[in-house]
Protein backbone atom coordinates (compact mmCIF):
# COMPACT_ATOMS: atom_id res chain seq x y z
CA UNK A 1 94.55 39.91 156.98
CA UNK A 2 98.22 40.20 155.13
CA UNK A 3 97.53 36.39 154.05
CA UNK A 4 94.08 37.61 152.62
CA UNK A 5 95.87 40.60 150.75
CA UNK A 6 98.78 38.59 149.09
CA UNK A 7 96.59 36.20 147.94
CA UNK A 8 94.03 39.04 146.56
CA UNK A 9 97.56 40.33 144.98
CA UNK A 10 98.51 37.11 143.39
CA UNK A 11 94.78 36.35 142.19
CA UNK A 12 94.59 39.72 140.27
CA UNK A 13 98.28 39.16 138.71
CA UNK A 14 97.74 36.00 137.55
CA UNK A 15 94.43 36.51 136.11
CA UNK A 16 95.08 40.17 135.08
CA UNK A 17 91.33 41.50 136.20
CA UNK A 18 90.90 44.01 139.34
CA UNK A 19 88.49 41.81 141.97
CA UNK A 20 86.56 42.90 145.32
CA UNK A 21 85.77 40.73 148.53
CA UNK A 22 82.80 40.73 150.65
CA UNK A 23 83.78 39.15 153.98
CA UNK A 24 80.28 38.30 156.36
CA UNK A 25 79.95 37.91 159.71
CA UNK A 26 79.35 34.15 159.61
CA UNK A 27 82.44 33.71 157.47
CA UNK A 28 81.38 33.79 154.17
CA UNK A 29 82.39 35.34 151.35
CA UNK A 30 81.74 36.67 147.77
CA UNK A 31 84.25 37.98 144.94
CA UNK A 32 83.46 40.45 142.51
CA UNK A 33 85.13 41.45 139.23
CA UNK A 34 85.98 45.05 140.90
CA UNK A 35 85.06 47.35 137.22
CA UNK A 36 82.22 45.13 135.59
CA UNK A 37 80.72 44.14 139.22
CA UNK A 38 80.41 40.73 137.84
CA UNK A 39 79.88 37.53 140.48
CA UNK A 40 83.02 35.50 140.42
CA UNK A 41 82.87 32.70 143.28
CA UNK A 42 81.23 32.24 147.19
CA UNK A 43 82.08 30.40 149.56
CA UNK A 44 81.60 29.47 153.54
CA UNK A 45 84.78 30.45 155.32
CA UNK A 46 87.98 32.26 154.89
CA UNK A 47 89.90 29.58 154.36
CA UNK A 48 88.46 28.20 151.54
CA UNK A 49 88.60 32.34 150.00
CA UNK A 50 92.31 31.96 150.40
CA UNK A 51 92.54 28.99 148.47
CA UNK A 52 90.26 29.88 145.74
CA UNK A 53 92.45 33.31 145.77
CA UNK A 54 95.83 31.17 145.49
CA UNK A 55 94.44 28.54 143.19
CA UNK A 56 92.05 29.98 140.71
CA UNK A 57 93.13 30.20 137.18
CA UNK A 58 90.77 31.98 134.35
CA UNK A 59 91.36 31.71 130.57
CA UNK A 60 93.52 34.70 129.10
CA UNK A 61 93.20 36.34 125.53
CA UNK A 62 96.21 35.61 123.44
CA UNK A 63 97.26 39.21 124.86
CA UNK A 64 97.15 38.47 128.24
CA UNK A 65 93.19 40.03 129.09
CA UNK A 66 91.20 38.18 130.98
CA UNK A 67 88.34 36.61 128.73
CA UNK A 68 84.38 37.88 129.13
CA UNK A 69 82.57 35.85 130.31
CA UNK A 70 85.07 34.96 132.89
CA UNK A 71 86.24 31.02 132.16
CA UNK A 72 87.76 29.27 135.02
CA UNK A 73 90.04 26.90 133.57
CA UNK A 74 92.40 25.35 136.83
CA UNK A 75 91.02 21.61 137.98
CA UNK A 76 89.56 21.11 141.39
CA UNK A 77 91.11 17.97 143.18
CA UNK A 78 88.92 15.66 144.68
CA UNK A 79 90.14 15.10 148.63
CA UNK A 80 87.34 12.44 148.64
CA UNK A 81 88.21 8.77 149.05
């Protein structure tokens, strides 16, 4: 649970917006924006939460706000091969 928080932590500081999980019992999960209730990203286990959490990045106002509608803006890598 402390990894799940940190990461939470470092999502909302480096995208400055407030965000809520919903954790399932078959291990998947949804993020909200936590004041506008908006749909952010879902997924199918808690490990792949935790590395949208640590990875995500979403375009930023010249003032540091995140931007509405929410633009993700980090790359995906491809672990195909």
């Amino acid at each position: 649970m402390d990894k799940l928080l940190i990461a939470m932590d470092s999502f909302e500081k480096r995208n400055n917006v407030s965000i809520g999980v919903e954790l399932f019992s078959d291990g998947s999960w949804s993020t909200n924006e936590f004041w506008e209730d908006d749909s952010i990203e879902s997924g199918n286990n808690i490990e792949s939460l935790i590395d949208f959490l640590n990875s995500a990045q979403f375009k930023l106002t010249d003032d540091g706000r995140c931007i509405r509608p929410m633009v993700r803006i980090d790359k995906k890598e491809s672990k195909g091969g």
